[in-house]
C-alpha atoms as a PDB file:
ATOM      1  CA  UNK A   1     197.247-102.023 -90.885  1.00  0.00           C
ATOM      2  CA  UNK A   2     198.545-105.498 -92.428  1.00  0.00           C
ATOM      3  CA  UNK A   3     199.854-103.818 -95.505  1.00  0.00           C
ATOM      4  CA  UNK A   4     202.891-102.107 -93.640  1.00  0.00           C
ATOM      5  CA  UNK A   5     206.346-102.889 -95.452  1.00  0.00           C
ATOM      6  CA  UNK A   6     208.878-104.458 -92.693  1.00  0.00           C
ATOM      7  CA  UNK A   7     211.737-103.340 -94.844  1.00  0.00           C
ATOM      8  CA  UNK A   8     214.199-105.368 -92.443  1.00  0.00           C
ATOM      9  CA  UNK A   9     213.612-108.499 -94.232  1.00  0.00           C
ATOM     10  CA  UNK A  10     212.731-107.624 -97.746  1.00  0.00           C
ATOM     11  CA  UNK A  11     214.258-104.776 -99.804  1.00  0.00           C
ATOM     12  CA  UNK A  12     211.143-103.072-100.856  1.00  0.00           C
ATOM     13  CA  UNK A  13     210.512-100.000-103.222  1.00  0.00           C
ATOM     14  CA  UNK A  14     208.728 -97.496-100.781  1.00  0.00           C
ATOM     15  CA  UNK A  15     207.893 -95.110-103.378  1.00  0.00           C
ATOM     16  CA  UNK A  16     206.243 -98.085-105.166  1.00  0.00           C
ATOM     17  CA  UNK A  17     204.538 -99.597-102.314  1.00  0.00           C
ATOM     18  CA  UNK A  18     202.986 -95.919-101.877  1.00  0.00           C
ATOM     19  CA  UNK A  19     202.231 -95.067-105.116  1.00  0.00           C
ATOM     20  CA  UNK A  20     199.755 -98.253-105.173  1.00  0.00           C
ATOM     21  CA  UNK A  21     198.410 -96.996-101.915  1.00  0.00           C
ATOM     22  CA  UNK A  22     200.215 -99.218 -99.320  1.00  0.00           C
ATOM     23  CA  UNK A  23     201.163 -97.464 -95.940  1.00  0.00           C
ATOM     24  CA  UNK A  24     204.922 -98.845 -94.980  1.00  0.00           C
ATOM     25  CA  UNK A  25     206.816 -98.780 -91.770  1.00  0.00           C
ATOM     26  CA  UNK A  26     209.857 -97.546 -91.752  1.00  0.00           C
ATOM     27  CA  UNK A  27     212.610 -96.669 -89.165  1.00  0.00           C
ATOM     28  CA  UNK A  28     213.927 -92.652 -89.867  1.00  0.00           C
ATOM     29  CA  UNK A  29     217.741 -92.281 -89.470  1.00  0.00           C
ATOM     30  CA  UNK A  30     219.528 -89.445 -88.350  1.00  0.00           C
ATOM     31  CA  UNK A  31     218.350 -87.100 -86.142  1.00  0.00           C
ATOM     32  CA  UNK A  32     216.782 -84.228 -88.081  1.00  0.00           C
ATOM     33  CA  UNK A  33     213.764 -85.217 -86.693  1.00  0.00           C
ATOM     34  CA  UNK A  34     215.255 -86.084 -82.792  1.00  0.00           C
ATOM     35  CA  UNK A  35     213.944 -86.332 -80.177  1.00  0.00           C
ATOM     36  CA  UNK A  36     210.248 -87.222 -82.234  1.00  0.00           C
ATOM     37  CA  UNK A  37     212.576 -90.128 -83.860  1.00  0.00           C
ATOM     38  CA  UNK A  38     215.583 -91.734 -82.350  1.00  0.00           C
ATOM     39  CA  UNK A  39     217.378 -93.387 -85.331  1.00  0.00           C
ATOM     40  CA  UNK A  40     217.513 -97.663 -84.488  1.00  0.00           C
ATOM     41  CA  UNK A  41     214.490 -97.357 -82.333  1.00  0.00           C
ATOM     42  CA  UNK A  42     211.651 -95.406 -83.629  1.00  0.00           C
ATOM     43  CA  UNK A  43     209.311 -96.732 -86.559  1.00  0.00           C
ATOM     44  CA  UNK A  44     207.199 -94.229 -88.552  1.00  0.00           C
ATOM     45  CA  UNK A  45     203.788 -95.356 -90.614  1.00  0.00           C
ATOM     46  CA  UNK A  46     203.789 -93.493 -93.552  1.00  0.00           C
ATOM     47  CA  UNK A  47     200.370 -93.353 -95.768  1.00  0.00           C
ATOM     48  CA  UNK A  48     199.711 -92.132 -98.884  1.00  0.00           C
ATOM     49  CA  UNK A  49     198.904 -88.502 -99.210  1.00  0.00           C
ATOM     50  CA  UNK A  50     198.236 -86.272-101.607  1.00  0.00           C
ATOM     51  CA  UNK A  51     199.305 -83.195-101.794  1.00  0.00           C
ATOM     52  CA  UNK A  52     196.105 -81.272-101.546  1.00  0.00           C
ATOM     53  CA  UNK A  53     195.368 -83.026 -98.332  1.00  0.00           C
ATOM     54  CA  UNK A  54     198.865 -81.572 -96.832  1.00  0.00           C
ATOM     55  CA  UNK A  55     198.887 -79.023 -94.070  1.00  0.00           C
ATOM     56  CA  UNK A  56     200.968 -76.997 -91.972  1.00  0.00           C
ATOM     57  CA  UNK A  57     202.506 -79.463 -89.182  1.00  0.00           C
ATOM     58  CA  UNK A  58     202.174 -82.356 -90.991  1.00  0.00           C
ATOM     59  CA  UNK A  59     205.049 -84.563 -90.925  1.00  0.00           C
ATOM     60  CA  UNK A  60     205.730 -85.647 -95.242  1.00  0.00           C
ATOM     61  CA  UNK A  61     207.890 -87.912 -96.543  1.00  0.00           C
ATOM     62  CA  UNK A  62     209.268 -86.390 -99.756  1.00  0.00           C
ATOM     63  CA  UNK A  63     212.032 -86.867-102.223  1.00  0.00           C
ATOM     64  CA  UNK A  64     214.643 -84.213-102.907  1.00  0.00           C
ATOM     65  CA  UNK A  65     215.473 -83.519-106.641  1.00  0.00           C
ATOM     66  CA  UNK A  66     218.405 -85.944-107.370  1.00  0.00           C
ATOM     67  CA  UNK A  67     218.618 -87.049-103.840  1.00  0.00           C
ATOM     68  CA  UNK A  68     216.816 -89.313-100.586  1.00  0.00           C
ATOM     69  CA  UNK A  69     213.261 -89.472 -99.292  1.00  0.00           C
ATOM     70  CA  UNK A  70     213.209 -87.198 -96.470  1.00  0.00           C
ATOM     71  CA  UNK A  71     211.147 -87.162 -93.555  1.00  0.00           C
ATOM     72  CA  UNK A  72     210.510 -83.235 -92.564  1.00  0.00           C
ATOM     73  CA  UNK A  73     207.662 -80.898 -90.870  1.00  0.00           C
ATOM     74  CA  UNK A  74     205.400 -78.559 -92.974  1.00  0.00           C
ATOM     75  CA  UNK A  75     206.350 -75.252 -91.743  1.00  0.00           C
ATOM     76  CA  UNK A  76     204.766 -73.320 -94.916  1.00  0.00           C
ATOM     77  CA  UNK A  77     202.488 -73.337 -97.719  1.00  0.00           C
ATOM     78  CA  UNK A  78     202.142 -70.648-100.178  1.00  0.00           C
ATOM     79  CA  UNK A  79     201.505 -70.601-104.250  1.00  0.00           C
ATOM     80  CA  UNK A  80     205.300 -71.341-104.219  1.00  0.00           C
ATOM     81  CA  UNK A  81     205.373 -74.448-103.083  1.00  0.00           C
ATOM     82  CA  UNK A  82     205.824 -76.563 -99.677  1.00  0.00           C
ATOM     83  CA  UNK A  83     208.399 -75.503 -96.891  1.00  0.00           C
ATOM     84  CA  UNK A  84     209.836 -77.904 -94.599  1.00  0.00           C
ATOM     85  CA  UNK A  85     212.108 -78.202 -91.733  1.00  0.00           C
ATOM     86  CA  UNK A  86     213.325 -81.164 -89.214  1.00  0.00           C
ATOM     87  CA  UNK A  87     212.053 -80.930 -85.937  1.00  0.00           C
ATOM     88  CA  UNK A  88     215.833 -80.565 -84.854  1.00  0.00           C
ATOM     89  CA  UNK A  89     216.730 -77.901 -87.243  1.00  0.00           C
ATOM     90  CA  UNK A  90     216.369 -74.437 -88.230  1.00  0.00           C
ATOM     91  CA  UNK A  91     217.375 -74.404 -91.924  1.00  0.00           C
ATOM     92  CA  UNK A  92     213.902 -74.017 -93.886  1.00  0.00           C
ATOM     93  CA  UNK A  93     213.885 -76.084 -97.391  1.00  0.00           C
ATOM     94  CA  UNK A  94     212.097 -75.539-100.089  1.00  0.00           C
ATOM     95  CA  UNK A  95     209.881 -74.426-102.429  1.00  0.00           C
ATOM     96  CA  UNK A  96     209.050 -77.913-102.765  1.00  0.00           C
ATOM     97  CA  UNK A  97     206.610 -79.146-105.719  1.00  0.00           C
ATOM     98  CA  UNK A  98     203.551 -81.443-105.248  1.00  0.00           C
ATOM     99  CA  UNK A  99     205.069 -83.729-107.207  1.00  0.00           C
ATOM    100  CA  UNK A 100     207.719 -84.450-105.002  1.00  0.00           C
ATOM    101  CA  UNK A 101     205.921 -85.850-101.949  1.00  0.00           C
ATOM    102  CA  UNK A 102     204.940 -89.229-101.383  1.00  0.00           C
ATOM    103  CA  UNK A 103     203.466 -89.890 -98.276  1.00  0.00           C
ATOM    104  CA  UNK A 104     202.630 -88.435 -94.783  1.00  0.00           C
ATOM    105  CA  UNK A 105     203.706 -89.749 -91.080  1.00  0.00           C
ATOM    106  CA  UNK A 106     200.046 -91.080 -89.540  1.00  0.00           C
ATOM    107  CA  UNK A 107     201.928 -92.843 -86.578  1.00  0.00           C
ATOM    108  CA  UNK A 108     204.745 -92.584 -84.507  1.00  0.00           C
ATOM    109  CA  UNK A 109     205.923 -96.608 -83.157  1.00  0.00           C
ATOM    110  CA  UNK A 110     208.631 -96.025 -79.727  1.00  0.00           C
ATOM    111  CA  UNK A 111     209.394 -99.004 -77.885  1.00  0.00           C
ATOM    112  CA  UNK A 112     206.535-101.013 -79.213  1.00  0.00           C
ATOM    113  CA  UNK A 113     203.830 -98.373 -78.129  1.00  0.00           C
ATOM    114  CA  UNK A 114     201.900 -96.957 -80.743  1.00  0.00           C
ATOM    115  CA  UNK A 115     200.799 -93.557 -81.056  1.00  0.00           C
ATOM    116  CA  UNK A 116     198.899 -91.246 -83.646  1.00  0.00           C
ATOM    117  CA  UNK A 117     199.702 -88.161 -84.901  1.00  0.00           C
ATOM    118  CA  UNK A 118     196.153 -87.248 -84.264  1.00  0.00           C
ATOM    119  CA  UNK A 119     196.879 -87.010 -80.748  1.00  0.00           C
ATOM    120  CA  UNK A 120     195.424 -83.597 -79.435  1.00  0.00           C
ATOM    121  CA  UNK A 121     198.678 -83.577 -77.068  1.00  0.00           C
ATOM    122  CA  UNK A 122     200.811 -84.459 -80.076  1.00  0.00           C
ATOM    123  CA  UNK A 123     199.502 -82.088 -82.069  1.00  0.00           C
ATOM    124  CA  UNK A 124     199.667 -79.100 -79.188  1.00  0.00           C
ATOM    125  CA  UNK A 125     203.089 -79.576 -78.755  1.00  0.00           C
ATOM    126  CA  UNK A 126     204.526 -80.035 -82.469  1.00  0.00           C
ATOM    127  CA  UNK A 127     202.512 -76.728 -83.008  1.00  0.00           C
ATOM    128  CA  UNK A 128     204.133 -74.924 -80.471  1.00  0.00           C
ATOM    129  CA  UNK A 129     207.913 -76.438 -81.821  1.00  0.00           C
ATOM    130  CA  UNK A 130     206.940 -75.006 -85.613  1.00  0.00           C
ATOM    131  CA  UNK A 131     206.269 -71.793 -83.966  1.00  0.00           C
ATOM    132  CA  UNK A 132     209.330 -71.802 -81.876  1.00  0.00           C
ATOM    133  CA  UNK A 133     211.264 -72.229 -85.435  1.00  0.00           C
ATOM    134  CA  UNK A 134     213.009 -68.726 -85.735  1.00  0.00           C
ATOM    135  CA  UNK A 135     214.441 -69.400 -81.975  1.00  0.00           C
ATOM    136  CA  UNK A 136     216.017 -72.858 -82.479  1.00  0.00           C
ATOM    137  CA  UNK A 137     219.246 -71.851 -83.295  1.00  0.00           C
ATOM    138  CA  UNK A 138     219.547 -69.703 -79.931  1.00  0.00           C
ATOM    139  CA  UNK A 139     218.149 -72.700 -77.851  1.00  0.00           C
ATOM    140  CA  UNK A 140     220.808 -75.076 -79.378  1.00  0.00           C
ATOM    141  CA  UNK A 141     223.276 -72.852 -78.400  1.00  0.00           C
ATOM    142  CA  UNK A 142     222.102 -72.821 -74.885  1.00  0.00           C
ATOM    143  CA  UNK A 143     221.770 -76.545 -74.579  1.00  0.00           C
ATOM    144  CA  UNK A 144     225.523 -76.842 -75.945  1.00  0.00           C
ATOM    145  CA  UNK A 145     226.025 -74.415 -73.582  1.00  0.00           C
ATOM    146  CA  UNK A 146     224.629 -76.123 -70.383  1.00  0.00           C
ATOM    147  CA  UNK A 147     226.258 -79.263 -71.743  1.00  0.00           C
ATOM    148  CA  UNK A 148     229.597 -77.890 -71.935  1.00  0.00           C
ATOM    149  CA  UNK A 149     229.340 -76.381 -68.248  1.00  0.00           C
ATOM    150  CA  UNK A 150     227.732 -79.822 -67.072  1.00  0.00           C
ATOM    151  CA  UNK A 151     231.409 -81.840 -68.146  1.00  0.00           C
END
């Protein structure tokens, strides 16, 4: 993988470096996507996709109409369009259009270990979270709850 982007030392055009088939490295912020990325440490590789080759659970990088690249889960696919959601939210977006995706997560980078998104583990788990989807909201509430009783 010696085509990665290292976007701390260059400013690089991601979309660009895609489009000509280049995977990049980058580091997600915020934490839609916690606890799979933990903004300042995590590193995601991001290859070129596209779109036909996108499937429920994949993790796409995608650009909202007038707005950022986004880093979301496939939750849904119908003659709509794409549906998406963070892994640490409950809000469903979309229809999205093939045109609007740009890449999709192959690896996940956590304290200089490297692992694929391939991972039969990986993959077992992440399921069971997109299934879990319509329940999020009630398990945040618990967790704020048990935090709140914790202090």
């Amino acid at each position: 993988m010696n085509h990665t982007a290292d976007t701390s030392q260059y400013k690089y055009d991601i979309e660009q470096l895609l489009a000509t088939g280049h995977p990049i490295r980058i580091k997600p912020q915020g934490y839609s996507m916690y606890p799979l990325f933990i903004p300042g440490r995590d590193e995601a590789v991001i290859e070129p996709v596209t779109p036909d080759k996108l499937h429920r659970n994949d993790v796409a990088l995608y650009r909202r109409d007038r707005g950022i690249l986004v880093l979301h889960r496939i939750c849904r696919i119908t003659k709509e369009g794409f549906y998406l959601v963070g892994d640490n939210q409950s809000e469903i977006e979309g229809p999205l259009r093939p045109d609007q995706f740009r890449g999709r997560l192959t690896e996940v980078i956590r304290n200089g270990r490297h692992f694929s998104v391939q991972n039969p583990l990986y993959r077992f788990l992440t399921s069971i979270w997109l299934f879990l989807c319509p329940v999020r909201p009630f398990f945040h509430r618990f967790c704020a709850l048990l935090r709140r009783l914790h202090t």
